[in-house]
C-alpha atoms as a PDB file:
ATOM      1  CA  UNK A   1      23.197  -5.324  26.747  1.00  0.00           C
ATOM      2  CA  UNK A   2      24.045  -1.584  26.125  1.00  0.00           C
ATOM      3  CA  UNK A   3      21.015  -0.277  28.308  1.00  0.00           C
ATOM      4  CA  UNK A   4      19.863   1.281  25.060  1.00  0.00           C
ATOM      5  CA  UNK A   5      16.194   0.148  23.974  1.00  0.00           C
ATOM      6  CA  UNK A   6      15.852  -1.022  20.713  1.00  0.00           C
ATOM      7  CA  UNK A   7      12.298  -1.641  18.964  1.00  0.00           C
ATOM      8  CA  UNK A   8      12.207  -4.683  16.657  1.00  0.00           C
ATOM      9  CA  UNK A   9       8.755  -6.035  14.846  1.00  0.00           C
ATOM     10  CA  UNK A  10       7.026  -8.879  15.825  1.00  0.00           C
ATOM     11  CA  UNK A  11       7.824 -10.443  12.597  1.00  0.00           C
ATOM     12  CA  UNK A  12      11.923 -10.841  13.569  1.00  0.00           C
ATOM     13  CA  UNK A  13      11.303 -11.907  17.079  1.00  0.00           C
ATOM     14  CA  UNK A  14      11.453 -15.953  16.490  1.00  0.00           C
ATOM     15  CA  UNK A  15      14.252 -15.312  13.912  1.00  0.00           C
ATOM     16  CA  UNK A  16      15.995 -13.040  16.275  1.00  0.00           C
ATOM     17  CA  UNK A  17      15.596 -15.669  19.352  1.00  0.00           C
ATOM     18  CA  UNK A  18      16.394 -18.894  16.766  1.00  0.00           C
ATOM     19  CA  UNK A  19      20.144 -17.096  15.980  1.00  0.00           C
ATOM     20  CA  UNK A  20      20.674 -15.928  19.385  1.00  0.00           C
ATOM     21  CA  UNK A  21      20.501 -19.591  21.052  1.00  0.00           C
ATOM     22  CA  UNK A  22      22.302 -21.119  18.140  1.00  0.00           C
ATOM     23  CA  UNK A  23      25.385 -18.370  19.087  1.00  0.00           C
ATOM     24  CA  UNK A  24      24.887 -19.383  22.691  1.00  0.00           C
ATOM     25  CA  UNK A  25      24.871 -23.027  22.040  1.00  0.00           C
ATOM     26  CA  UNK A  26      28.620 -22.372  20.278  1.00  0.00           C
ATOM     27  CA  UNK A  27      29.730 -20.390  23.133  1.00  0.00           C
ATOM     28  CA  UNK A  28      28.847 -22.927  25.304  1.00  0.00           C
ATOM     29  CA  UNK A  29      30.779 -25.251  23.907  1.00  0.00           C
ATOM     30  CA  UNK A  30      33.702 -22.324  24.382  1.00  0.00           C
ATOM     31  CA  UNK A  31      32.769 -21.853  27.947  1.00  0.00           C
ATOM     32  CA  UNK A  32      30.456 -24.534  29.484  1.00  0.00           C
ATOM     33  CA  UNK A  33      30.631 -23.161  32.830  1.00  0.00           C
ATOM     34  CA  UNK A  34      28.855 -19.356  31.520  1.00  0.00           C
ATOM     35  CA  UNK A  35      25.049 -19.404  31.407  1.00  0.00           C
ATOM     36  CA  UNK A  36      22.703 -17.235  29.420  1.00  0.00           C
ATOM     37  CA  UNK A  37      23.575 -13.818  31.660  1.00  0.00           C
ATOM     38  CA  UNK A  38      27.242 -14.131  30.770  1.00  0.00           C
ATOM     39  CA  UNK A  39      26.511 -14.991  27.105  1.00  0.00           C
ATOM     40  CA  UNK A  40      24.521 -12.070  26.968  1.00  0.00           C
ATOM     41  CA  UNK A  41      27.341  -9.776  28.863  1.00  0.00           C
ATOM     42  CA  UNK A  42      29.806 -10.767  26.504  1.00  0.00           C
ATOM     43  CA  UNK A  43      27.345 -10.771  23.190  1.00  0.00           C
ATOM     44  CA  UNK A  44      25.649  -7.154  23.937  1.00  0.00           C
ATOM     45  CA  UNK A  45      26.329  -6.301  20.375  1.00  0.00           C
ATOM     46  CA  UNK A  46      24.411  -8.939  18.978  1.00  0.00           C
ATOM     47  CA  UNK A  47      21.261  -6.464  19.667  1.00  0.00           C
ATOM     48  CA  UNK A  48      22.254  -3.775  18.336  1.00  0.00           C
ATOM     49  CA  UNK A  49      23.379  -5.776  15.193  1.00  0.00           C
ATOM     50  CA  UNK A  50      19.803  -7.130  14.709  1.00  0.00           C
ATOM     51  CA  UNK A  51      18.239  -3.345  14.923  1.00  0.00           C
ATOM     52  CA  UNK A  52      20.684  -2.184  12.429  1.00  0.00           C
ATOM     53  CA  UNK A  53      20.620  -4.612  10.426  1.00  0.00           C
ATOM     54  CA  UNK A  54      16.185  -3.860  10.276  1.00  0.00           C
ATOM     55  CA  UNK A  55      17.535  -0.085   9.775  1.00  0.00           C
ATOM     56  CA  UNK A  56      19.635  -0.736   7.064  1.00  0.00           C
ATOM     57  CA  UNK A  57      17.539  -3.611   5.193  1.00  0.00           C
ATOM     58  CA  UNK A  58      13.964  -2.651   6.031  1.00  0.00           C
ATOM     59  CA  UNK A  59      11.094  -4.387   5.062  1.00  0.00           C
ATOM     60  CA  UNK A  60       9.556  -2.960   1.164  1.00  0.00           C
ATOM     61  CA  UNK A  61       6.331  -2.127   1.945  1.00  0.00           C
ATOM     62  CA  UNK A  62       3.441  -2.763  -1.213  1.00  0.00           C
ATOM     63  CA  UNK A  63       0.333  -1.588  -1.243  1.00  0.00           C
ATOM     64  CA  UNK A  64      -2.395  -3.117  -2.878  1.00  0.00           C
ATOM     65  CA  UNK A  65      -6.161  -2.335  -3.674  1.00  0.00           C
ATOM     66  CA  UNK A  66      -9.018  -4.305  -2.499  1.00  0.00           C
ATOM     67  CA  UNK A  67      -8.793  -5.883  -5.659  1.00  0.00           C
ATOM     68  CA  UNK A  68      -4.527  -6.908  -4.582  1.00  0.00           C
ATOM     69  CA  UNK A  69      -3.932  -4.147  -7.772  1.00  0.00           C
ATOM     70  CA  UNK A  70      -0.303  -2.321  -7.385  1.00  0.00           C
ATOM     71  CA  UNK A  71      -1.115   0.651  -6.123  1.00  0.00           C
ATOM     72  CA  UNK A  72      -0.337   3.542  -8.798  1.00  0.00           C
ATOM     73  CA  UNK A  73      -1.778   6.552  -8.851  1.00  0.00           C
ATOM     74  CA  UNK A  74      -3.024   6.921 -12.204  1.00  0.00           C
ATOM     75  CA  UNK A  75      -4.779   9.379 -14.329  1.00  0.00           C
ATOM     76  CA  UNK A  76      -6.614  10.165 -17.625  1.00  0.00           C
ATOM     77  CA  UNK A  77      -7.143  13.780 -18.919  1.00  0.00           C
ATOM     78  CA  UNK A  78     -10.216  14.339 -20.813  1.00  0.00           C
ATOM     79  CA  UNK A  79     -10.694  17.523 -22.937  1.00  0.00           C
ATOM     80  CA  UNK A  80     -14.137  19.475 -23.557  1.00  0.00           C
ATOM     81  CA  UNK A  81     -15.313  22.609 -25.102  1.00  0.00           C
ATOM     82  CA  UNK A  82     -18.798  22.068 -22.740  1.00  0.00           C
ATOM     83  CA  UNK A  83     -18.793  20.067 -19.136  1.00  0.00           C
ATOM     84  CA  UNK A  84     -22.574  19.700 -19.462  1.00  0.00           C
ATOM     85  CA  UNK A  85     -23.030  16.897 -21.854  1.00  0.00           C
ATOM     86  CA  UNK A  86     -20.159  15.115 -20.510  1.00  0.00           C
ATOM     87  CA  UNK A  87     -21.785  15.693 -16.851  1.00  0.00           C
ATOM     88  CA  UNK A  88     -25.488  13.612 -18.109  1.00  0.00           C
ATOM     89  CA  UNK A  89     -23.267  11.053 -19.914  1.00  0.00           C
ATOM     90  CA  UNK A  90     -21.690  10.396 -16.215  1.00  0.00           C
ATOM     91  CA  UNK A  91     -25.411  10.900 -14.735  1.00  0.00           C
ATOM     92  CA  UNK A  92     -26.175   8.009 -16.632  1.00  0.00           C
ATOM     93  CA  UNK A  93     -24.237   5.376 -14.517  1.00  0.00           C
ATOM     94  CA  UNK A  94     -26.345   4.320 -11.752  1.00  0.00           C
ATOM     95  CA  UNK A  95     -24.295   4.298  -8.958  1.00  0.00           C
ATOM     96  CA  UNK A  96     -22.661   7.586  -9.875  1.00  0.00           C
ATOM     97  CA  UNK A  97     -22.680  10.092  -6.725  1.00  0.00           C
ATOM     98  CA  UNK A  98     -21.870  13.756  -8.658  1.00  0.00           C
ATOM     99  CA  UNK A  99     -21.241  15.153  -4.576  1.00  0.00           C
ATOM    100  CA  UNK A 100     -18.289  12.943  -3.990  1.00  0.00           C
ATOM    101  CA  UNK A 101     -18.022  13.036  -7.799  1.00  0.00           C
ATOM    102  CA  UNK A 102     -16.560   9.020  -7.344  1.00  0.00           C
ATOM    103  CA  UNK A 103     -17.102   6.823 -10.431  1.00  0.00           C
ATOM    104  CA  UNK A 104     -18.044   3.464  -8.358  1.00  0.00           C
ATOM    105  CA  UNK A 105     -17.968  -0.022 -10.341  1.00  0.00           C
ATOM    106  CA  UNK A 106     -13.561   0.380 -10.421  1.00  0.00           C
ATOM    107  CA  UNK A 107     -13.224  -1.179  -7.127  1.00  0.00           C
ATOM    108  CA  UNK A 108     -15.003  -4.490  -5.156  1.00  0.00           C
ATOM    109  CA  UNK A 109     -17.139  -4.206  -2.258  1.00  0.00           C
ATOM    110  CA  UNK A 110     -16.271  -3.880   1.030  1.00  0.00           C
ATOM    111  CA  UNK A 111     -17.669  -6.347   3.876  1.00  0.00           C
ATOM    112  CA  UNK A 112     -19.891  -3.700   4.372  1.00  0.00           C
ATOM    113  CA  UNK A 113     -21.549  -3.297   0.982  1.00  0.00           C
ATOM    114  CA  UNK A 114     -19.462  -0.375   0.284  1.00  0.00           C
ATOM    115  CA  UNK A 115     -17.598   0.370  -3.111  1.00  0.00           C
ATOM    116  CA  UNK A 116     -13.939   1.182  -1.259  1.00  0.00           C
ATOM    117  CA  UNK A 117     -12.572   3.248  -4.615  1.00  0.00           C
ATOM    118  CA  UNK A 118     -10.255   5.832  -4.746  1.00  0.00           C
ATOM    119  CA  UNK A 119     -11.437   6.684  -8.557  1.00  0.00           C
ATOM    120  CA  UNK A 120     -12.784  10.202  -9.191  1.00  0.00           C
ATOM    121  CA  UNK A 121     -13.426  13.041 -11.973  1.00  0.00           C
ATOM    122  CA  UNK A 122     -12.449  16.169 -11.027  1.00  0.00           C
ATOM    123  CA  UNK A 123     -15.349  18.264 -12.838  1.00  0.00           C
ATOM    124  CA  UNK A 124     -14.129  21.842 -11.991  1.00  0.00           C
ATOM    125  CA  UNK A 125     -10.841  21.957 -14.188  1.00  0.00           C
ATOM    126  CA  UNK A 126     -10.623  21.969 -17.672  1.00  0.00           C
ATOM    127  CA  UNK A 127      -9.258  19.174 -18.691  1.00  0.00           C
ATOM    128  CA  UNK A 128     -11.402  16.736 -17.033  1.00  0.00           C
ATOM    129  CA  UNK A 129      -9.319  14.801 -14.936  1.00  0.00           C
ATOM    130  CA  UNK A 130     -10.085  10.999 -13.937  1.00  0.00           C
ATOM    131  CA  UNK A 131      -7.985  10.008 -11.405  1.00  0.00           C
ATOM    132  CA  UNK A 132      -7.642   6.518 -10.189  1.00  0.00           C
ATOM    133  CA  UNK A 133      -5.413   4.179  -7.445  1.00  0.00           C
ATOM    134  CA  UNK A 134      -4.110   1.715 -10.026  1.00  0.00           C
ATOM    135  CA  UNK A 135      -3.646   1.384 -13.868  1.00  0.00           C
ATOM    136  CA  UNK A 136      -6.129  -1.112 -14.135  1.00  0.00           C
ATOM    137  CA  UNK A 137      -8.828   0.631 -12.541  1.00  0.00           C
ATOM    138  CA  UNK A 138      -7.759   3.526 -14.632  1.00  0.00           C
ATOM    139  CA  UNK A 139      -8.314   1.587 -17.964  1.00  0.00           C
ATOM    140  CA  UNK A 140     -12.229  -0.214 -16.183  1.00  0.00           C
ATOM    141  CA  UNK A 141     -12.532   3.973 -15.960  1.00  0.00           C
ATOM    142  CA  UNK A 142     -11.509   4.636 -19.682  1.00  0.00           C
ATOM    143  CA  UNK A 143     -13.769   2.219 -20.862  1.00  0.00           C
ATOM    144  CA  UNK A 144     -16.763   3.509 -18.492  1.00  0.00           C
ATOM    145  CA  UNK A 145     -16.478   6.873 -19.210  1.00  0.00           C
ATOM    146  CA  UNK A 146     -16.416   5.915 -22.909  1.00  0.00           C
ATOM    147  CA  UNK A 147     -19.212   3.618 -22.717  1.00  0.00           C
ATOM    148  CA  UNK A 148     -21.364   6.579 -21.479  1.00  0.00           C
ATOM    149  CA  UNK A 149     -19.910   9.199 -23.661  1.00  0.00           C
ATOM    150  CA  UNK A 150     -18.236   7.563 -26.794  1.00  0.00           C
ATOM    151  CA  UNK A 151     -17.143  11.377 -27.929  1.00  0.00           C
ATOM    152  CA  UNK A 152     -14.906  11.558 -24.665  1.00  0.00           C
ATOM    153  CA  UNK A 153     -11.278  11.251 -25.646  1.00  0.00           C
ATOM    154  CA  UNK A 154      -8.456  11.229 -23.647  1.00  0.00           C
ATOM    155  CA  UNK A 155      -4.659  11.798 -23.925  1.00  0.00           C
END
């Protein structure tokens, strides 16, 4: 080996180890006489393949909701001459908490009874913006906020 440390995932290891002994079986049958520490001597690059070959090929990474939604951050744009009506409307839902201004009911529960949402109206700017982690969740939102306040429109 090179002496250099390389880091490889747990999820290459039996991959990794499965190639490695089917190279050493065929250069056994090169060398009979060499055991693993030669094979390895000789084969140092084979390591340093594997990690650049992670570096160069890594894994995509997709993230998903609680609900296994694509994560996308979404978002609808609502425009008002008066926040106030539009702020009862919202009132209305039961779960609604105006503090953390969250608009619950998008997302499933957690194991702990919690909604885990990412959804939210931003009620200082003008245009109301409601801003959610996926599309769907963005159109349960639409149809929510409508629901509660059929004069909302969006754009």
């Amino acid at each position: 080996m090179s002496g250099a440390a390389h880091p490889y995932p747990i999820r290459v290891k039996e991959g990794i180890l499965r190639d490695i002994l089917c190279i050493y079986k065929r250069y056994r049958k090169k060398t009979p006489d060499a055991g693993m520490d030669g094979f390895l001597k000789a084969n140092g690059e084979l390591f340093n393949f594997y990690w650049y070959d992670l570096v160069r090929n890594p894994t995509k990474i997709k993230l998903v909701t609680t609900d296994g939604e694509q994560v996308v951050v979404s978002r609808a744009y609502y425009h008002f001459e008066d926040k106030g009506p539009i702020l009862e409307s919202l009132r209305k839902i039961e779960e609604f908490e105006e503090e953390r201004v969250n608009l619950p009911g998008l997302g499933s529960e957690t194991k702990k009874g919690r909604r885990n949402c990412w959804e939210e109206f931003s009620l200082t700017e003008t245009p109301l913006v409601l801003e959610c982690s996926s599309r769907e969740r963005l159109k349960r939102g639409k149809e929510t906020s409508r629901s509660v306040s059929p004069g909302l429109g969006t754009r």
